[in-house]
Protein backbone atom coordinates (compact mmCIF):
# COMPACT_ATOMS: atom_id res chain seq x y z
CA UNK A 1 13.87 -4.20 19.43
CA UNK A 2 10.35 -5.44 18.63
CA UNK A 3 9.60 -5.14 22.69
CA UNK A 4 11.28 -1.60 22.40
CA UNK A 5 8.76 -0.44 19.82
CA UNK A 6 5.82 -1.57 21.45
CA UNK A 7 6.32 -0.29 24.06
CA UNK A 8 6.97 3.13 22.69
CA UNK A 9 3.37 2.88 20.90
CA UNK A 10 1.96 1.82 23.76
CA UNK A 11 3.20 4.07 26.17
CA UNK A 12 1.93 7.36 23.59
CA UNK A 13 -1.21 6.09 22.84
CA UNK A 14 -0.01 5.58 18.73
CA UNK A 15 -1.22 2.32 18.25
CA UNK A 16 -4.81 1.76 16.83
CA UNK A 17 -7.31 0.46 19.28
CA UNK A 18 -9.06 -1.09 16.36
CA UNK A 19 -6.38 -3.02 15.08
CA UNK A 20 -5.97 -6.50 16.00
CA UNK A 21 -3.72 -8.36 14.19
CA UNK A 22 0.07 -8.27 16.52
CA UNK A 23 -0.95 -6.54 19.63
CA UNK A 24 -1.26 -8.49 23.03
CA UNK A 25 -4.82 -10.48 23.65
CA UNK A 26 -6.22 -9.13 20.15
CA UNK A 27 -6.80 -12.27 17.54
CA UNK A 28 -8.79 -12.46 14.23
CA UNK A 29 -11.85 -13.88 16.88
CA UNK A 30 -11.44 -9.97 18.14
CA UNK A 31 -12.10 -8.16 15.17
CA UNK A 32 -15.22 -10.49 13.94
CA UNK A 33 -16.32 -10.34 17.77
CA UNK A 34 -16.00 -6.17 17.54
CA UNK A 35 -17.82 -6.16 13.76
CA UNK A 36 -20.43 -8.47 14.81
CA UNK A 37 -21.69 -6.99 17.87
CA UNK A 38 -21.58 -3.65 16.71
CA UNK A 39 -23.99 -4.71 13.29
CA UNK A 40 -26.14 -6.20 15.79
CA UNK A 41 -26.53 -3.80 17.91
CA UNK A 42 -26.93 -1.50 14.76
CA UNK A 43 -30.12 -4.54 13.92
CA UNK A 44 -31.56 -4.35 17.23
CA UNK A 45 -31.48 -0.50 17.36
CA UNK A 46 -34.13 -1.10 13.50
CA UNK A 47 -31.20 0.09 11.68
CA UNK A 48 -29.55 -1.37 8.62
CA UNK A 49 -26.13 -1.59 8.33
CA UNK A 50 -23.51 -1.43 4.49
CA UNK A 51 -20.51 -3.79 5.49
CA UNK A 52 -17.82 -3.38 3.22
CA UNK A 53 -14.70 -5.79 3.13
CA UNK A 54 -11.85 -4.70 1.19
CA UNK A 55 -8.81 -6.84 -0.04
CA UNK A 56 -5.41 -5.55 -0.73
CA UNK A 57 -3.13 -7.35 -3.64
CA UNK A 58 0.30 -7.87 -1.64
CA UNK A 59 0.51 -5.36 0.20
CA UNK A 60 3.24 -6.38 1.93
CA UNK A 61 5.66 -7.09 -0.76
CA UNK A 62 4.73 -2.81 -2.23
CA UNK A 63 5.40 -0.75 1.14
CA UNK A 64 7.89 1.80 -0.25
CA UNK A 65 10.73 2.20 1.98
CA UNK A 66 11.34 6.00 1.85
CA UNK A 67 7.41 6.44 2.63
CA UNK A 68 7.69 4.06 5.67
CA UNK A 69 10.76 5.83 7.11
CA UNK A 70 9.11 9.34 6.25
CA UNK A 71 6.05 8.23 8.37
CA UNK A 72 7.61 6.56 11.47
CA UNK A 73 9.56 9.74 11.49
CA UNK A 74 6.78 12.32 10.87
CA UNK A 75 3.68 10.98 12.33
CA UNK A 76 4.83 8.82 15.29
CA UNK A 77 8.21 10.59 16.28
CA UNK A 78 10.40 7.47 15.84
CA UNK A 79 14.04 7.70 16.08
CA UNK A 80 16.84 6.88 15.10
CA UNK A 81 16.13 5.68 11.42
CA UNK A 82 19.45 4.79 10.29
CA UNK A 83 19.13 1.33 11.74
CA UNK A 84 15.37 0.90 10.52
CA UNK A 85 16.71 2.32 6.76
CA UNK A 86 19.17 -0.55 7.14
CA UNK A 87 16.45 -3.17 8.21
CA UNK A 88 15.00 -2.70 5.02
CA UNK A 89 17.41 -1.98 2.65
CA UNK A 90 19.96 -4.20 0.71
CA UNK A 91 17.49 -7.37 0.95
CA UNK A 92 17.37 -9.76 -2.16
CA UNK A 93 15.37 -12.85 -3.48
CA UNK A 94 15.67 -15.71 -5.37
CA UNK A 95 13.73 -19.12 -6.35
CA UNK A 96 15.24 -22.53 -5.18
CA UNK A 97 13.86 -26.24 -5.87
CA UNK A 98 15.96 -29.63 -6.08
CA UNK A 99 19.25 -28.70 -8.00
CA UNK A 100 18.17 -25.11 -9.41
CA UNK A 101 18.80 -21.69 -7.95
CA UNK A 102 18.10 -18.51 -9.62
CA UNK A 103 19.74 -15.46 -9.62
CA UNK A 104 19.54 -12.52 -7.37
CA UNK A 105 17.19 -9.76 -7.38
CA UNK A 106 17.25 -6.53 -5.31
CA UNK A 107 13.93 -5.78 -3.39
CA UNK A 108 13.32 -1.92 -3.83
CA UNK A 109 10.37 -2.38 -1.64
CA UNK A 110 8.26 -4.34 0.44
CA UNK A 111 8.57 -5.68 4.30
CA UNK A 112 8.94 -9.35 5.36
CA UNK A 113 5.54 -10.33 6.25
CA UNK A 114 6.30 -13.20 8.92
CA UNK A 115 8.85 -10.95 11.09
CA UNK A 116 7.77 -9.20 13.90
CA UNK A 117 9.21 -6.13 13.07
CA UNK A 118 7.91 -6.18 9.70
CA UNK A 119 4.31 -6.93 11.53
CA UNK A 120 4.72 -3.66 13.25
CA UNK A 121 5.80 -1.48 10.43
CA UNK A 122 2.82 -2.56 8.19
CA UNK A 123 0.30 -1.68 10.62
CA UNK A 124 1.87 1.95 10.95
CA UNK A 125 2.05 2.33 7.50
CA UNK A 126 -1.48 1.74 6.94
CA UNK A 127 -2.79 3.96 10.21
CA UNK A 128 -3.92 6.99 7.73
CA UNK A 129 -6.57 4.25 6.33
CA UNK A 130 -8.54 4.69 10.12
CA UNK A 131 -8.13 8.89 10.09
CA UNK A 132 -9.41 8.86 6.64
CA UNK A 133 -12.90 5.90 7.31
CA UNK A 134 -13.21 8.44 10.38
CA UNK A 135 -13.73 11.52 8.21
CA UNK A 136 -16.38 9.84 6.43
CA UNK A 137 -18.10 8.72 9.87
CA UNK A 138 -18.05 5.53 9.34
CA UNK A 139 -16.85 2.88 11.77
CA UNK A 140 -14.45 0.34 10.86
CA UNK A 141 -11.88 -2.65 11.45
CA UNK A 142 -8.68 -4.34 10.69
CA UNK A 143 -6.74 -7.58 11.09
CA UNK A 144 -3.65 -6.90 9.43
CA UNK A 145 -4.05 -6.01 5.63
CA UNK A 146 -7.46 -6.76 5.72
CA UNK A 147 -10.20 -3.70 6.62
CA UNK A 148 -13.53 -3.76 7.35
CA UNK A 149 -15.45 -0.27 7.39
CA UNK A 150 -19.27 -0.39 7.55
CA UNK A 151 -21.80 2.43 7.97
CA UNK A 152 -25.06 2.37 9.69
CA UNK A 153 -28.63 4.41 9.25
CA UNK A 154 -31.73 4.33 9.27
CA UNK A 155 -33.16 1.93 6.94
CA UNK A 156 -36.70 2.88 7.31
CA UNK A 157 -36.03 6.30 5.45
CA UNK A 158 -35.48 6.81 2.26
CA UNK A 159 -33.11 9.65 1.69
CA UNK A 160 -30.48 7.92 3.99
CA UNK A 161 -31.12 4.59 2.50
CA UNK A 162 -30.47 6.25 -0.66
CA UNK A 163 -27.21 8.47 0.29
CA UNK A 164 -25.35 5.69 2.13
CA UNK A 165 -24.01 4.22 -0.72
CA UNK A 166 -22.56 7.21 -2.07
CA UNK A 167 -21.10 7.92 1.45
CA UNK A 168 -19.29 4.51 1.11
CA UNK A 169 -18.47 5.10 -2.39
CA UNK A 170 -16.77 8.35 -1.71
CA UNK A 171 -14.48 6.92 1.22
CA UNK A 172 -13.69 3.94 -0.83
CA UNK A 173 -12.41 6.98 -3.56
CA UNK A 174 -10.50 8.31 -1.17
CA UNK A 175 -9.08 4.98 0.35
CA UNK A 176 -7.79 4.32 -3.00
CA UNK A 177 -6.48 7.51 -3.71
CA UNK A 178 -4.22 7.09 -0.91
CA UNK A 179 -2.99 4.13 -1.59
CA UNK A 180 -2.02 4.81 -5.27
CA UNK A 181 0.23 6.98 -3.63
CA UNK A 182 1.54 4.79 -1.28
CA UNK A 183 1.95 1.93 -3.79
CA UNK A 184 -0.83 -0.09 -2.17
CA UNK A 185 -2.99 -1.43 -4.23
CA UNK A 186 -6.89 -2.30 -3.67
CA UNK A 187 -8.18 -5.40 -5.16
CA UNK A 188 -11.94 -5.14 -6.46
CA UNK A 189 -12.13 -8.39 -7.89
CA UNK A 190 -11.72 -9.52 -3.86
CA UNK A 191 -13.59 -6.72 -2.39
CA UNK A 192 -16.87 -7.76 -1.16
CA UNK A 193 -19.80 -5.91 -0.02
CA UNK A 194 -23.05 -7.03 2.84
CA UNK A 195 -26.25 -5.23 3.48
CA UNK A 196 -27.88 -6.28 6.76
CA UNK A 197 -31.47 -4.73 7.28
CA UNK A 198 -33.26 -5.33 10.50
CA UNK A 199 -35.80 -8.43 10.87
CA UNK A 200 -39.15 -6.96 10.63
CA UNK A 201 -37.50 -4.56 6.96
CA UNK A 202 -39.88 -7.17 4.24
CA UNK A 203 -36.18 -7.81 2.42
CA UNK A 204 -38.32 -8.99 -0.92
CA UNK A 205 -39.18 -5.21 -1.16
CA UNK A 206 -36.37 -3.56 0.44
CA UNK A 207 -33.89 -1.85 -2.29
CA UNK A 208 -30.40 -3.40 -2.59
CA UNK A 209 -27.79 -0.99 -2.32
CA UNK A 210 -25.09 -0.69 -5.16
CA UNK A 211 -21.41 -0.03 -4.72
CA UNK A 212 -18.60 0.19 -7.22
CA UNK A 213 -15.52 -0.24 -5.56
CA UNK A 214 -13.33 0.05 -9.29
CA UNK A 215 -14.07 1.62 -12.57
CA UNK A 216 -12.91 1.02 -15.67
């Protein structure tokens, strides 16, 4: 069924080029390979370049069901969902060790992380993330729950030194708007942020860009 799927994305172009975690020949060495040459290049071209590295707090464990169904239906076309409903539905936990067992708790949401079909689903429930870092022209990357969206310009003058961060700051917005209403939550604590200038930028008088990922 996994194979099926696949092949399905595959076939109509709905899988994301720039996703690298569970597709074919793509590893975690792929996405730092992509990030890194494109920040160099960025570097070599006497441009800086705003990295941005966002964490997610279990995301797999708060996919809601009905939203995942609703978008493998909507967006990609995928049918039929009575078998994927059941996939995900009627699922339970407990906690084991030695001679104890606790009892039994539904799971209203969430995907098993380690199963191949779980794999899948996660990475098409996350695909608005890339429409919405491409709005904001900014380039970006993921490896599973983990993104990495960065933004290059041209550190040598001022005005777009000084809007970048707000250009980051108001994707990040929307990235978290979006997944507040997907139950995905964005951990700032986790989040961390890079500023690459180019060699011959004096970085003891070069400005430090700013960017709040969370307020309180």
């Amino acid at each position: 069924m996994a194979a099926q799927r696949h092949d399905y994305l595959t076939k109509f172009s709905l899988s994301k080029p720039l996703q690298s975690a569970y597709q074919e020949y793509h590893s975690i060495e792929t996405t730092l390979s992509y990030v890194l040459s494109d920040i160099l290049m960025s570097l070599d071209q006497r441009k800086s370049a705003s990295h941005e590295l966002l964490d997610l707090s279990a995301s797999f464990d708060t996919v809601d069901h009905g939203l995942l169904v609703n978008h493998l239906s909507s967006r990609l076309g995928i049918d039929p969902l009575e078998w994927i409903h059941s996939y995900l539905t009627n699922r339970i936990q407990f906690v084991s060790g030695e001679d104890y067992k606790s009892g039994c708790l539904n799971l209203a949401s969430g995907i098993p992380q380690r199963s191949v079909l779980g794999s899948i689903f996660f990475t098409i429930y996350t695909q608005p993330l890339g429409d919405i870092i491409h709005q904001h022209n900014m380039q970006f990357h993921f490896y599973a729950n983990d993104t990495q969206l960065y933004l290059t310009f041209d550190g040598t003058n001022i005005e777009s030194e000084k809007s970048a961060p707000s250009q980051i700051e108001r994707c990040i917005i929307e990235i978290k708007d979006w997944m507040h209403h997907n139950k995905i939550k964005l951990n700032g604590d986790k989040t961390e942020f890079l500023h690459f200038y180019p060699l011959e930028r004096n970085s003891t008088t070069a400005s430090i860009p700013t960017i709040t990922v969370e307020k309180t």
